[in-house]
C-alpha atoms as a PDB file:
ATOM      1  CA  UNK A   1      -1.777  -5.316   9.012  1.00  0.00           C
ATOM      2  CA  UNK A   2      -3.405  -2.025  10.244  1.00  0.00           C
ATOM      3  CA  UNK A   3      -6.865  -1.757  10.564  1.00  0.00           C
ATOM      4  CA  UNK A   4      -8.472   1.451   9.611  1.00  0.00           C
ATOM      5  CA  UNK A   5      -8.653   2.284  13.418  1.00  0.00           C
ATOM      6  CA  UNK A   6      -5.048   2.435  13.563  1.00  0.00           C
ATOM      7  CA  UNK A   7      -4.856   4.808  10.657  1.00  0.00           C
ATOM      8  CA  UNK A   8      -7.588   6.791  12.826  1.00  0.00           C
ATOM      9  CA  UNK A   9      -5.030   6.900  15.732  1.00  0.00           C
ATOM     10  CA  UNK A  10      -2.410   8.010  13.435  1.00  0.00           C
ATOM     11  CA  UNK A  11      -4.440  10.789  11.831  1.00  0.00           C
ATOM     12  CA  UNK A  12      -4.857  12.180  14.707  1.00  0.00           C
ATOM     13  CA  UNK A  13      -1.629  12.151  16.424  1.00  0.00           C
ATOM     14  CA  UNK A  14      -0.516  13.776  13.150  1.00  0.00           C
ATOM     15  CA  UNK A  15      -3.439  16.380  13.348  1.00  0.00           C
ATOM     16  CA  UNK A  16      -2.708  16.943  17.127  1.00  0.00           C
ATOM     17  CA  UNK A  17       1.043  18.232  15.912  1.00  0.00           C
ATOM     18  CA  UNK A  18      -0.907  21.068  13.897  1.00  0.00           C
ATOM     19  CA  UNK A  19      -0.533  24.543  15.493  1.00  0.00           C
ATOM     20  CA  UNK A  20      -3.616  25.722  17.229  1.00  0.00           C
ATOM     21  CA  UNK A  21      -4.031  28.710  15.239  1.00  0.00           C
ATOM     22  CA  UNK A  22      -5.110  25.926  11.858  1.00  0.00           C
ATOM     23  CA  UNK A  23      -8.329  24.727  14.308  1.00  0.00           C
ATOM     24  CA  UNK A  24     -10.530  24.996  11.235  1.00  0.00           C
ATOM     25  CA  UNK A  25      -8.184  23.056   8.876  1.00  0.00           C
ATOM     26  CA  UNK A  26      -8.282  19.989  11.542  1.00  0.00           C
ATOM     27  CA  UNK A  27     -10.562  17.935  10.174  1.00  0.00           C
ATOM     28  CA  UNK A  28      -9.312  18.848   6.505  1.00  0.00           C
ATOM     29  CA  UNK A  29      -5.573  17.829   7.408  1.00  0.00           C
ATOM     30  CA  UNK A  30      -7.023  14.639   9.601  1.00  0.00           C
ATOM     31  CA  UNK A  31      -9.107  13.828   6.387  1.00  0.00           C
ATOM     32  CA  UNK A  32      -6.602  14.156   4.105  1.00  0.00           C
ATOM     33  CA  UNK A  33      -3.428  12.364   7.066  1.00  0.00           C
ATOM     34  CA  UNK A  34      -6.159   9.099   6.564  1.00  0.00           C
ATOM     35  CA  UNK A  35      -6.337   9.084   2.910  1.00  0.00           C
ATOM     36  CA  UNK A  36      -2.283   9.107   2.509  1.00  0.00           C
ATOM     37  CA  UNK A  37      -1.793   6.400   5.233  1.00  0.00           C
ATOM     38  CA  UNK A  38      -4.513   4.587   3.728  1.00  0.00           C
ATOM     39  CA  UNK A  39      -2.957   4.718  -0.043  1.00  0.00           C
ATOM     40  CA  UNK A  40       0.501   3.984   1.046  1.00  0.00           C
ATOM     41  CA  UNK A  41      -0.236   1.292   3.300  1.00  0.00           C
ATOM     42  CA  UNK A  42      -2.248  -0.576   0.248  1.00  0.00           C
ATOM     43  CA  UNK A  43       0.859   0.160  -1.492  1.00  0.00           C
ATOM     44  CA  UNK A  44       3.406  -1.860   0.575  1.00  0.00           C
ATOM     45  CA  UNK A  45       3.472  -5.311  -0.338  1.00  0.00           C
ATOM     46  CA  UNK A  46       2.903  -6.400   3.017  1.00  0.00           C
ATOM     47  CA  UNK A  47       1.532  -9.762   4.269  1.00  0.00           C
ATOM     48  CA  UNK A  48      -0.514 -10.540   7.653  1.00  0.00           C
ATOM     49  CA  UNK A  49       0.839 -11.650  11.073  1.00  0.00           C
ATOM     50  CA  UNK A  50      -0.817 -15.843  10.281  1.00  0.00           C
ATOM     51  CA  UNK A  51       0.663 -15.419   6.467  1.00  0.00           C
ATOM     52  CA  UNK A  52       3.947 -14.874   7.847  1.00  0.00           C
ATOM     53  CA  UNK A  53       3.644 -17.705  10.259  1.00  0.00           C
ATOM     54  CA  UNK A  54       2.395 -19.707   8.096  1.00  0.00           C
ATOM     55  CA  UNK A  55       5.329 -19.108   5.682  1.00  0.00           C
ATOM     56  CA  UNK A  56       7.985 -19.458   8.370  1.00  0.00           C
ATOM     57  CA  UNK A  57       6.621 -22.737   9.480  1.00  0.00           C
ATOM     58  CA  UNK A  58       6.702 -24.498   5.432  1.00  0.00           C
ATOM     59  CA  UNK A  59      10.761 -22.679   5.402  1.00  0.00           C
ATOM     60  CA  UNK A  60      10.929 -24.341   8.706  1.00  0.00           C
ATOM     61  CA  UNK A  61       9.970 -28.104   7.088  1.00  0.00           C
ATOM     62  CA  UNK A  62      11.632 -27.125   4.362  1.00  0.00           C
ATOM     63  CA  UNK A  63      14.767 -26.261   5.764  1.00  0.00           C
ATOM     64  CA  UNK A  64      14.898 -29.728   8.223  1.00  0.00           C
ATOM     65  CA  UNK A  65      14.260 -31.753   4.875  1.00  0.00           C
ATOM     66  CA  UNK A  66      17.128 -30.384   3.233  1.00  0.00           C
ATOM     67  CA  UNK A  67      19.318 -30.882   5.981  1.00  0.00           C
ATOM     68  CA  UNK A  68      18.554 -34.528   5.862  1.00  0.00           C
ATOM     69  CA  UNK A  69      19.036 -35.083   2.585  1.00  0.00           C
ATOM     70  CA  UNK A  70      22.134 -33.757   2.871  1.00  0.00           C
ATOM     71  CA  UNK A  71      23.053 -35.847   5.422  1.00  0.00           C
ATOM     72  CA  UNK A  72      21.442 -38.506   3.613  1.00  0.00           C
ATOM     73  CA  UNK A  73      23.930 -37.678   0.283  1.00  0.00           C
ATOM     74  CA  UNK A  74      26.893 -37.478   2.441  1.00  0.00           C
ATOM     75  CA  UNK A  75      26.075 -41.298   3.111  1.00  0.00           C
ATOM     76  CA  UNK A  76      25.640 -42.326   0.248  1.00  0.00           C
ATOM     77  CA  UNK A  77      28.827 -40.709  -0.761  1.00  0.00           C
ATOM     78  CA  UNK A  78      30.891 -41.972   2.124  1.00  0.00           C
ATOM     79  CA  UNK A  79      29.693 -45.490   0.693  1.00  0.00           C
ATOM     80  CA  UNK A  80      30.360 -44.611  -2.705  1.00  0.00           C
ATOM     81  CA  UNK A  81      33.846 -43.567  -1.575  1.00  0.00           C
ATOM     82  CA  UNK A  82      34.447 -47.011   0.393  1.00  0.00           C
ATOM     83  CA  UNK A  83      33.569 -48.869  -2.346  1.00  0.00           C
ATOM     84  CA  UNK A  84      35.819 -47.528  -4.724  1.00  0.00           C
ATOM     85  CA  UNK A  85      38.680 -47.303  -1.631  1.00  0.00           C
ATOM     86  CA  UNK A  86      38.268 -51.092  -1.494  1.00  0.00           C
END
């Protein structure tokens, strides 16, 4: 997730966009570019770089043991089906 350093950075790109002429507004508009990023960042329902790892490895597991009990059903069917064939 970003830090407040990388809201800094952004701030200030977005402040360095600002005509010349608005020098005195500056720190106003750099102010008031953190506070936004800051509230709609908190806003996003966003998880961190080890959550989603974390995550993706237990769909990982999860994923492998459903694919072998479904390759564990479809024995137990083919038996099933012999069974009943013979």
């Amino acid at each position: 997730m970003m830090d407040r350093q990388d809201i800094d950075q952004i701030a200030l790109r977005l402040v360095s966009l600002v005509p010349p002429g608005l020098a005195q507004a500056h720190q106003d508009l750099r102010t008031n570019f953190q506070d936004v990023l800051a509230q709609g960042l908190r806003r996003l329902d966003l998880v961190t770089r080890e959550e989603f790892e974390v995550q993706s490895q237990v769909l990982a597991r999860t994923r492998a043991k459903v694919d072998e009990l479904e390759r564990h059903v479809a024995q137990l069917e083919a038996a099933v089906a012999a069974r009943a064939g013979s």
